[in-house]
PDB file of N, CA and C in Angstrom:
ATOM      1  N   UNK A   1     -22.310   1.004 -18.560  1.00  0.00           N
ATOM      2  CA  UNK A   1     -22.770   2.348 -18.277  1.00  0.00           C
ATOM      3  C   UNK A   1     -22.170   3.287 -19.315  1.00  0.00           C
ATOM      4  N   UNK A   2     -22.718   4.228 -19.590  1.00  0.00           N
ATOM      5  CA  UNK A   2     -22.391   4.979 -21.029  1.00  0.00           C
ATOM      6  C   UNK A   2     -22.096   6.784 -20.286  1.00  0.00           C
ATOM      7  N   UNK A   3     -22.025   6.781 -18.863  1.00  0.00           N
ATOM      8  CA  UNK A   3     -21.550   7.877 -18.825  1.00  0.00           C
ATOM      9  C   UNK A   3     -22.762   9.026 -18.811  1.00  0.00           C
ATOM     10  N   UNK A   4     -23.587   8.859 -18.835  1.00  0.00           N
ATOM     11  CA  UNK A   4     -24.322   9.438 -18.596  1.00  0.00           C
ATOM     12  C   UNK A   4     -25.557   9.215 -17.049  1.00  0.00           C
ATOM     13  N   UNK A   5     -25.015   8.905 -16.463  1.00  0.00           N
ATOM     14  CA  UNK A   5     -25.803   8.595 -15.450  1.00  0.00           C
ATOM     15  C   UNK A   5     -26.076   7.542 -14.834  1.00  0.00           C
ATOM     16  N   UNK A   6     -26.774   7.002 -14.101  1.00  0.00           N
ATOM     17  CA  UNK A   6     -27.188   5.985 -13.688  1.00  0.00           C
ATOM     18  C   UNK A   6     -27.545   4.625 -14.391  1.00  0.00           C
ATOM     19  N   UNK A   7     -27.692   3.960 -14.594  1.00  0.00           N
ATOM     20  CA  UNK A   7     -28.795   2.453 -15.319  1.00  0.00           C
ATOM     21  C   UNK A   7     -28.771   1.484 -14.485  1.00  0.00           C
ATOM     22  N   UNK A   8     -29.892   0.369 -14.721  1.00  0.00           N
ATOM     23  CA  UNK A   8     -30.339  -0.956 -14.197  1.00  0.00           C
ATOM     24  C   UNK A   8     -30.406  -1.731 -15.860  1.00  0.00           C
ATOM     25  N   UNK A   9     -30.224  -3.079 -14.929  1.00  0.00           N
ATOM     26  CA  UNK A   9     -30.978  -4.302 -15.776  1.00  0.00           C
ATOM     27  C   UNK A   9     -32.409  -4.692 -14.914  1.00  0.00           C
ATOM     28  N   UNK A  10     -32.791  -3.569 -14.339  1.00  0.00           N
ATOM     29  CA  UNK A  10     -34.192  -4.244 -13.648  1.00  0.00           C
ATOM     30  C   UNK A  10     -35.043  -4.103 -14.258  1.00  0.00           C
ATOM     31  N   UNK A  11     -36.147  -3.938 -14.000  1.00  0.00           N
ATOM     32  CA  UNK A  11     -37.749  -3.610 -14.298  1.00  0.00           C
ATOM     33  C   UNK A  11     -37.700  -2.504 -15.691  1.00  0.00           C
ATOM     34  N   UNK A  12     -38.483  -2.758 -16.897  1.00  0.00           N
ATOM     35  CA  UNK A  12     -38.646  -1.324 -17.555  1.00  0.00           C
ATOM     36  C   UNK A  12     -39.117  -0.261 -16.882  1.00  0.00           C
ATOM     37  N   UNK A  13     -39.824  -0.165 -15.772  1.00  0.00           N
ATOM     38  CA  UNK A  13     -40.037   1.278 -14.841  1.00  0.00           C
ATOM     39  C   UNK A  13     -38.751   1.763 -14.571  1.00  0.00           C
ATOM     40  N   UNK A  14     -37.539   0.808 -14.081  1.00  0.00           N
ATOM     41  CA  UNK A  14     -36.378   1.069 -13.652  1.00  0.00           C
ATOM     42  C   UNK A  14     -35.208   1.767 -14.832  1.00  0.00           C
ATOM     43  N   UNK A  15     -35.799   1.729 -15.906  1.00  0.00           N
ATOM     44  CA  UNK A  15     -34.603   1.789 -17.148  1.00  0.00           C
ATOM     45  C   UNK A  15     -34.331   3.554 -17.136  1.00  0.00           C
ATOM     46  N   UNK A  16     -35.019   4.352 -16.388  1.00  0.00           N
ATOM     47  CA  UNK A  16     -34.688   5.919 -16.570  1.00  0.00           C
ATOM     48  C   UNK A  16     -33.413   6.331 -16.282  1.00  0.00           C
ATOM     49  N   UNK A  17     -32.701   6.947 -16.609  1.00  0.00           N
ATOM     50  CA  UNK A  17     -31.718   7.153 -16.264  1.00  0.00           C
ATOM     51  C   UNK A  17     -31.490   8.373 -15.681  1.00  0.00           C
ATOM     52  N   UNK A  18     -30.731   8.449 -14.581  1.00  0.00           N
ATOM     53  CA  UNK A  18     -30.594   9.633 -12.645  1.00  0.00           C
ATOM     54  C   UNK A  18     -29.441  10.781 -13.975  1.00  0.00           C
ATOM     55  N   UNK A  19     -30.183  11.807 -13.839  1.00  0.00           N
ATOM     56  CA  UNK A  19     -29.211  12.957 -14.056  1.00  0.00           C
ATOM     57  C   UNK A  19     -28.248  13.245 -12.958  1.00  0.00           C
ATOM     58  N   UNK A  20     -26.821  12.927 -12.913  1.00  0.00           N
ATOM     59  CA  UNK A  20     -25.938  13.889 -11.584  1.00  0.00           C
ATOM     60  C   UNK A  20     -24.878  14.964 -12.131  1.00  0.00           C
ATOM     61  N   UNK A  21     -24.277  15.088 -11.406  1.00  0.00           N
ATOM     62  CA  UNK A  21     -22.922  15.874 -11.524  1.00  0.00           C
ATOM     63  C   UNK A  21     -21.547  15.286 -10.973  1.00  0.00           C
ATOM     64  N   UNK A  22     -22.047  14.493 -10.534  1.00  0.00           N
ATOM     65  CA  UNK A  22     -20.642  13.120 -10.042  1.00  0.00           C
ATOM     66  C   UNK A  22     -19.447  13.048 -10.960  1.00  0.00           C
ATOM     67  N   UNK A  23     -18.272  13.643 -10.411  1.00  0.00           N
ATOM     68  CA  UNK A  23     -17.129  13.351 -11.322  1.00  0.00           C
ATOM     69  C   UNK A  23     -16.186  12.664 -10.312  1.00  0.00           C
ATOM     70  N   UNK A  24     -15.830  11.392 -11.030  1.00  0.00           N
ATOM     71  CA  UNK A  24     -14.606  10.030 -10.266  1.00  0.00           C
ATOM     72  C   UNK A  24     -13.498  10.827 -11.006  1.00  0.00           C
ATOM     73  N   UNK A  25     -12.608  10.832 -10.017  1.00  0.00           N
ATOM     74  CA  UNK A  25     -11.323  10.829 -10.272  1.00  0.00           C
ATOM     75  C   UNK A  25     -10.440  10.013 -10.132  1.00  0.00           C
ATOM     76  N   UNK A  26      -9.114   8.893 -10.524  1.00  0.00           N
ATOM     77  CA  UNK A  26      -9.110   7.872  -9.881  1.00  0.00           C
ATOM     78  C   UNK A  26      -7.291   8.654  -9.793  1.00  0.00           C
ATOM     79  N   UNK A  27      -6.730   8.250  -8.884  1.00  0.00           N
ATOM     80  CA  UNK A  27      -5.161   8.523  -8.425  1.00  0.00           C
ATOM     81  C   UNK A  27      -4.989   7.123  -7.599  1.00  0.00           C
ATOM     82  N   UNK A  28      -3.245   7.185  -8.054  1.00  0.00           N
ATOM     83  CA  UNK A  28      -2.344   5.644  -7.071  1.00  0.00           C
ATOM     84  C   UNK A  28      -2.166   6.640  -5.601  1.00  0.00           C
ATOM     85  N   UNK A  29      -2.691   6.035  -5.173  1.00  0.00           N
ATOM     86  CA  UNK A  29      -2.312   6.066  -3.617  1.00  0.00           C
ATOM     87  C   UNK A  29      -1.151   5.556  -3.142  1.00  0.00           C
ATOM     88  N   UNK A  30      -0.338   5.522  -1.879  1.00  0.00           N
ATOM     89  CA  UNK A  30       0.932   5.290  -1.312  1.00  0.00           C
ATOM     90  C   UNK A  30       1.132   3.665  -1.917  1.00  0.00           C
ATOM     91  N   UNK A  31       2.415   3.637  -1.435  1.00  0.00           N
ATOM     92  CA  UNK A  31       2.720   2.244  -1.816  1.00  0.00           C
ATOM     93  C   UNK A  31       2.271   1.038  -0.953  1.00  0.00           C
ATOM     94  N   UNK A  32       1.308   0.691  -1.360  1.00  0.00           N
ATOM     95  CA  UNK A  32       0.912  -0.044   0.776  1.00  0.00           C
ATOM     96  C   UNK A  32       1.539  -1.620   0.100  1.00  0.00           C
ATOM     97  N   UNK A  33       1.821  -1.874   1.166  1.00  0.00           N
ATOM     98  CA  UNK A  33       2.565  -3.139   0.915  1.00  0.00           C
ATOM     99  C   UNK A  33       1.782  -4.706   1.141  1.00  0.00           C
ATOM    100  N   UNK A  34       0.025  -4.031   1.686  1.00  0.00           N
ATOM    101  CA  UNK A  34      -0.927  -5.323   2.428  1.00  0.00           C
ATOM    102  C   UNK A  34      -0.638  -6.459   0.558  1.00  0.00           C
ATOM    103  N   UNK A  35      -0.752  -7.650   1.276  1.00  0.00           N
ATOM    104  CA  UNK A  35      -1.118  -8.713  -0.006  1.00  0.00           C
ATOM    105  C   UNK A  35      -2.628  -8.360  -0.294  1.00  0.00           C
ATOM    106  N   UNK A  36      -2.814  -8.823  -1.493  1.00  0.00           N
ATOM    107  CA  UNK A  36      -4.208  -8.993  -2.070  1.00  0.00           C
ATOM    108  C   UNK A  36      -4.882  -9.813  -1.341  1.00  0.00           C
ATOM    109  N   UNK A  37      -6.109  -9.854  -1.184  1.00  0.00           N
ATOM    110  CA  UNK A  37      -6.813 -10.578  -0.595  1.00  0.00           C
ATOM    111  C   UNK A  37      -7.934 -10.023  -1.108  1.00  0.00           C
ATOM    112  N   UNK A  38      -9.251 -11.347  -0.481  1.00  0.00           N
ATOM    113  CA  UNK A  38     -10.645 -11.020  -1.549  1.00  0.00           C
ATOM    114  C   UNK A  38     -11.787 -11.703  -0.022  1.00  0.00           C
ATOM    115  N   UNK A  39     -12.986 -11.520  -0.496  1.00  0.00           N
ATOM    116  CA  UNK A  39     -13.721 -11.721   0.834  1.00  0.00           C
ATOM    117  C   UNK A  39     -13.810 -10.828   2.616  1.00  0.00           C
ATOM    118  N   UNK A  40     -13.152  -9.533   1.982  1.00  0.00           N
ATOM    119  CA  UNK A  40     -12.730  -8.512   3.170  1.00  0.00           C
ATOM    120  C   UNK A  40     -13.932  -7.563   3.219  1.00  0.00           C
ATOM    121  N   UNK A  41     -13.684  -6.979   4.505  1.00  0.00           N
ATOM    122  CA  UNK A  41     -15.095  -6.094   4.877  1.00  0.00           C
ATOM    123  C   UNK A  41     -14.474  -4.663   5.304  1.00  0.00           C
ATOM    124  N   UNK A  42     -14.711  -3.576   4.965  1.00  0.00           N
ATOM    125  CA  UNK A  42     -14.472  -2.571   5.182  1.00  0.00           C
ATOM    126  C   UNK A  42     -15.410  -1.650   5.280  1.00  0.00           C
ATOM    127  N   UNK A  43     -14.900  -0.437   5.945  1.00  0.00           N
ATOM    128  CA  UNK A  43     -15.945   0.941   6.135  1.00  0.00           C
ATOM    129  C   UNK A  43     -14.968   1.815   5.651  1.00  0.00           C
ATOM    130  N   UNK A  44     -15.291   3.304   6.382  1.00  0.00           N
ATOM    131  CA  UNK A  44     -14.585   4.833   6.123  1.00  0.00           C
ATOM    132  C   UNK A  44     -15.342   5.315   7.296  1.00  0.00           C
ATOM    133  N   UNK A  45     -14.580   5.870   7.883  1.00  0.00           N
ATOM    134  CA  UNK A  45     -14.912   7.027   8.890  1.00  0.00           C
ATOM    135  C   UNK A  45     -13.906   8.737   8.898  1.00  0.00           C
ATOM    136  N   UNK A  46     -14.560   8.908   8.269  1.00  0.00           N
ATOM    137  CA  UNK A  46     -13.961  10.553   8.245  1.00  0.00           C
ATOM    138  C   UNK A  46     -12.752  10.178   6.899  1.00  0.00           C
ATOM    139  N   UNK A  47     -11.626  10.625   6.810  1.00  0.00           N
ATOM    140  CA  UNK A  47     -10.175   9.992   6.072  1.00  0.00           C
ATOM    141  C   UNK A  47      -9.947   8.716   6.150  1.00  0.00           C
ATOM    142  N   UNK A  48     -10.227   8.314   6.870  1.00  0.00           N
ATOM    143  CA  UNK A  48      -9.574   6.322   7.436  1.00  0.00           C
ATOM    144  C   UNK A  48     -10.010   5.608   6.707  1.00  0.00           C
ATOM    145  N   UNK A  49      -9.755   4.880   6.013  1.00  0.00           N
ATOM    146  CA  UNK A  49     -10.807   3.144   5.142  1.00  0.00           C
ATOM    147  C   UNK A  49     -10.043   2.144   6.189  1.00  0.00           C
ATOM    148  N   UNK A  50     -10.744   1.556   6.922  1.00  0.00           N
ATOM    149  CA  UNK A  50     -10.629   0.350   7.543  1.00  0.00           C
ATOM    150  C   UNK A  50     -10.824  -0.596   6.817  1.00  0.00           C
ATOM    151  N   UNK A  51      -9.912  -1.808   6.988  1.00  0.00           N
ATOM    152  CA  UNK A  51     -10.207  -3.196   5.817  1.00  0.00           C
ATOM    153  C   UNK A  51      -9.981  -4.387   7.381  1.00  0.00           C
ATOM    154  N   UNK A  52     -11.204  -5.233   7.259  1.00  0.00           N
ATOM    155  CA  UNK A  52     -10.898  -6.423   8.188  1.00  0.00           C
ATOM    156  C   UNK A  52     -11.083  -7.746   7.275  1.00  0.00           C
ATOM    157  N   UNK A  53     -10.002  -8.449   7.670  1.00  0.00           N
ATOM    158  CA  UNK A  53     -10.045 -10.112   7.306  1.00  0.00           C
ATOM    159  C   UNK A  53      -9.621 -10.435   5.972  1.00  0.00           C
ATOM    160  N   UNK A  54     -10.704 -11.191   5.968  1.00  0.00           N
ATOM    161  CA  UNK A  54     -10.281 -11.833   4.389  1.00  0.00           C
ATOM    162  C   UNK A  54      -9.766 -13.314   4.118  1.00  0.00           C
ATOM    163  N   UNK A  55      -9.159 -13.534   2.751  1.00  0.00           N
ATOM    164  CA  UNK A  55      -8.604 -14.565   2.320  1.00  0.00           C
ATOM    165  C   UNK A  55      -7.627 -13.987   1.636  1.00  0.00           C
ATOM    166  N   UNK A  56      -6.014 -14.013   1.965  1.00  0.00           N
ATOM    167  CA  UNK A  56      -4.830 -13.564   1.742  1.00  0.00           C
ATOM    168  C   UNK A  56      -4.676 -14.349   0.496  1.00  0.00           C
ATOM    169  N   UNK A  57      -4.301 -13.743  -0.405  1.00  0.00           N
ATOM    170  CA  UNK A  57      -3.499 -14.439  -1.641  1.00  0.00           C
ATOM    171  C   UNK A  57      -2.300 -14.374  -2.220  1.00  0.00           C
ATOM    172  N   UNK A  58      -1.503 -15.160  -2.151  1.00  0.00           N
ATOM    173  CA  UNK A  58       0.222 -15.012  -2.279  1.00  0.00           C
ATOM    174  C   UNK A  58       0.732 -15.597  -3.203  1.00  0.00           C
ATOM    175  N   UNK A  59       1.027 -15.406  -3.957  1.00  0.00           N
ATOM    176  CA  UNK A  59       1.446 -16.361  -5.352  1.00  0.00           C
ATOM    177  C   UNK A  59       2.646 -17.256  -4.944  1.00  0.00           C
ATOM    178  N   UNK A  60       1.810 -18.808  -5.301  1.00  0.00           N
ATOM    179  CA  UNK A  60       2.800 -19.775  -5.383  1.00  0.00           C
ATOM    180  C   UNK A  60       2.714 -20.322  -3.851  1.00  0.00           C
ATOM    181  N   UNK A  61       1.611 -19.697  -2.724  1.00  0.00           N
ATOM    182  CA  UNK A  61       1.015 -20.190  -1.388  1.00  0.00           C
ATOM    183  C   UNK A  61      -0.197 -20.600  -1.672  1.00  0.00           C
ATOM    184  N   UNK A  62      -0.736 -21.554  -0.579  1.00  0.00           N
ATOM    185  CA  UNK A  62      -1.845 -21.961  -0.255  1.00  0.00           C
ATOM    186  C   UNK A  62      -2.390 -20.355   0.526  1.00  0.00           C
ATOM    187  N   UNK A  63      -3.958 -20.301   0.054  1.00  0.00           N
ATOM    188  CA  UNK A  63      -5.371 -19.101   0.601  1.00  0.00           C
ATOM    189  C   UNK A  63      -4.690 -19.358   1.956  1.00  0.00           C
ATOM    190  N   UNK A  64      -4.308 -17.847   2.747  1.00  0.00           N
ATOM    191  CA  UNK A  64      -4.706 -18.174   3.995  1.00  0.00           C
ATOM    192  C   UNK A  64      -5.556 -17.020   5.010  1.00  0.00           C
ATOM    193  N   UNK A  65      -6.585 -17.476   5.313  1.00  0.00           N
ATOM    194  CA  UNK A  65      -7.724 -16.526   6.386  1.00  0.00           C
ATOM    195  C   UNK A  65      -7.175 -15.732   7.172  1.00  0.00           C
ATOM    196  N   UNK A  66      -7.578 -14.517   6.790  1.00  0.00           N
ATOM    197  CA  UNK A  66      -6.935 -13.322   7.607  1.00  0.00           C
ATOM    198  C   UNK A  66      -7.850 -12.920   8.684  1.00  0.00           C
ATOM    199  N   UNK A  67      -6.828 -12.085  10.277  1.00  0.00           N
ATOM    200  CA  UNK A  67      -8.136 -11.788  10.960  1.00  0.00           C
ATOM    201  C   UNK A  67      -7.483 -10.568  11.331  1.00  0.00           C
ATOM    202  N   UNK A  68      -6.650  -9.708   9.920  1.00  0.00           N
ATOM    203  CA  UNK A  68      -5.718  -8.357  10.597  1.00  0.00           C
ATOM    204  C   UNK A  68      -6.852  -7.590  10.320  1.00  0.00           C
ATOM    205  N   UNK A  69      -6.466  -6.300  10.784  1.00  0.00           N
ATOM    206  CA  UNK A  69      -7.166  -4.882  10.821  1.00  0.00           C
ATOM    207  C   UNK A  69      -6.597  -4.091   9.914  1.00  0.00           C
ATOM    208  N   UNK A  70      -6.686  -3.981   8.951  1.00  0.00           N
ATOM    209  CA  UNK A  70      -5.782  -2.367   8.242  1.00  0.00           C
ATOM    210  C   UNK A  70      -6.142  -1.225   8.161  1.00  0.00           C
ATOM    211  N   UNK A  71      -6.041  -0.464   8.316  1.00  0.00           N
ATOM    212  CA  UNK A  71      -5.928   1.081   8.394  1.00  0.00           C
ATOM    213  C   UNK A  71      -5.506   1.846   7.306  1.00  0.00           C
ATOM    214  N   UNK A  72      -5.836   2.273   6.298  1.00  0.00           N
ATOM    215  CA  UNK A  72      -5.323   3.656   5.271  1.00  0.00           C
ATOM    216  C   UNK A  72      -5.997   4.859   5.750  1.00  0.00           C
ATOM    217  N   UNK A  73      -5.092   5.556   5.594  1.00  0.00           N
ATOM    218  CA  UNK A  73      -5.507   7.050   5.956  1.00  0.00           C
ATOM    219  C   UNK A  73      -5.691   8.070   4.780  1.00  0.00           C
ATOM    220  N   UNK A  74      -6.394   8.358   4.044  1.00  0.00           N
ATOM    221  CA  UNK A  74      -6.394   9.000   2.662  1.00  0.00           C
ATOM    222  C   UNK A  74      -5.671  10.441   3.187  1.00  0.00           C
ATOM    223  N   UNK A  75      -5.905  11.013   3.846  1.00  0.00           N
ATOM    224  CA  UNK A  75      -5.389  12.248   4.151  1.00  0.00           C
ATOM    225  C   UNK A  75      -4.032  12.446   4.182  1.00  0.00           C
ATOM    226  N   UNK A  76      -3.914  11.689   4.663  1.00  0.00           N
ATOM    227  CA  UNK A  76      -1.778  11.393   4.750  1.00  0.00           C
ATOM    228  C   UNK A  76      -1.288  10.563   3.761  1.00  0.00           C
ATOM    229  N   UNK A  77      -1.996  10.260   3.288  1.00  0.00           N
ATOM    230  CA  UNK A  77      -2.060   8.955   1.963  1.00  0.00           C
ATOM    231  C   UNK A  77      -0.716   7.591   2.717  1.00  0.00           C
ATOM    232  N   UNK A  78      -1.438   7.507   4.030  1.00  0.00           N
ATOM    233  CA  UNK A  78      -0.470   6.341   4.495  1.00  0.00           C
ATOM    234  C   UNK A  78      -1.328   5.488   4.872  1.00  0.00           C
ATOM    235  N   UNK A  79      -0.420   3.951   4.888  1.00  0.00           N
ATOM    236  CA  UNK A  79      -1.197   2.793   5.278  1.00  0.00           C
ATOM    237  C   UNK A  79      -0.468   2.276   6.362  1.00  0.00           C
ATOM    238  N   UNK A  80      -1.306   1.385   7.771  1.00  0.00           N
ATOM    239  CA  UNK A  80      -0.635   1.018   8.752  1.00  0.00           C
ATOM    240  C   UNK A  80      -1.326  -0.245   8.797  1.00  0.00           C
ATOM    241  N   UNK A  81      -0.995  -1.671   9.933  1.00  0.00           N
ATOM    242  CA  UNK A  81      -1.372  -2.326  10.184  1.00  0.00           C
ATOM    243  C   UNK A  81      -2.141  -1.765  12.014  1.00  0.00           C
TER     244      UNK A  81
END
């Protein structure tokens, strides 16, 4: 993406590119201490990002299947189990 908007690799009808005003900002958030994990499902409701499950990854452990709940709160910039 070149910053200017939108793109696809789809269809040449699809190649136009979306005028916005979208500016990402990116900041470190609190220190959360969850392990990495990959295969997780999450939402947002209001401040909250909910993260469920997964496959935990621990260096120097065997994958193991997660079935916690996590909780970040962007507003307080805290994370809970």
């Amino acid at each position: 993406m070149d910053g200017q908007g939108g793109s696809s690799n789809g269809p040449d009808f699809a190649q136009e590119k979306i005028a916005n005003d979208l500016v990402v900002v990116w900041k470190r958030g609190a220190d959360i201490s969850f392990p990495v994990r990959e295969g997780q499902c999450a939402c947002s409701c209001g401040n909250k990002m909910y993260v469920f499950g997964g496959v935990v990854q621990v260096e120097g452990q065997e994958l193991l299947e997660s079935n916690e709940l996590l909780c970040f709160n962007g507003k307080l910039n805290t994370s809970e189990k």
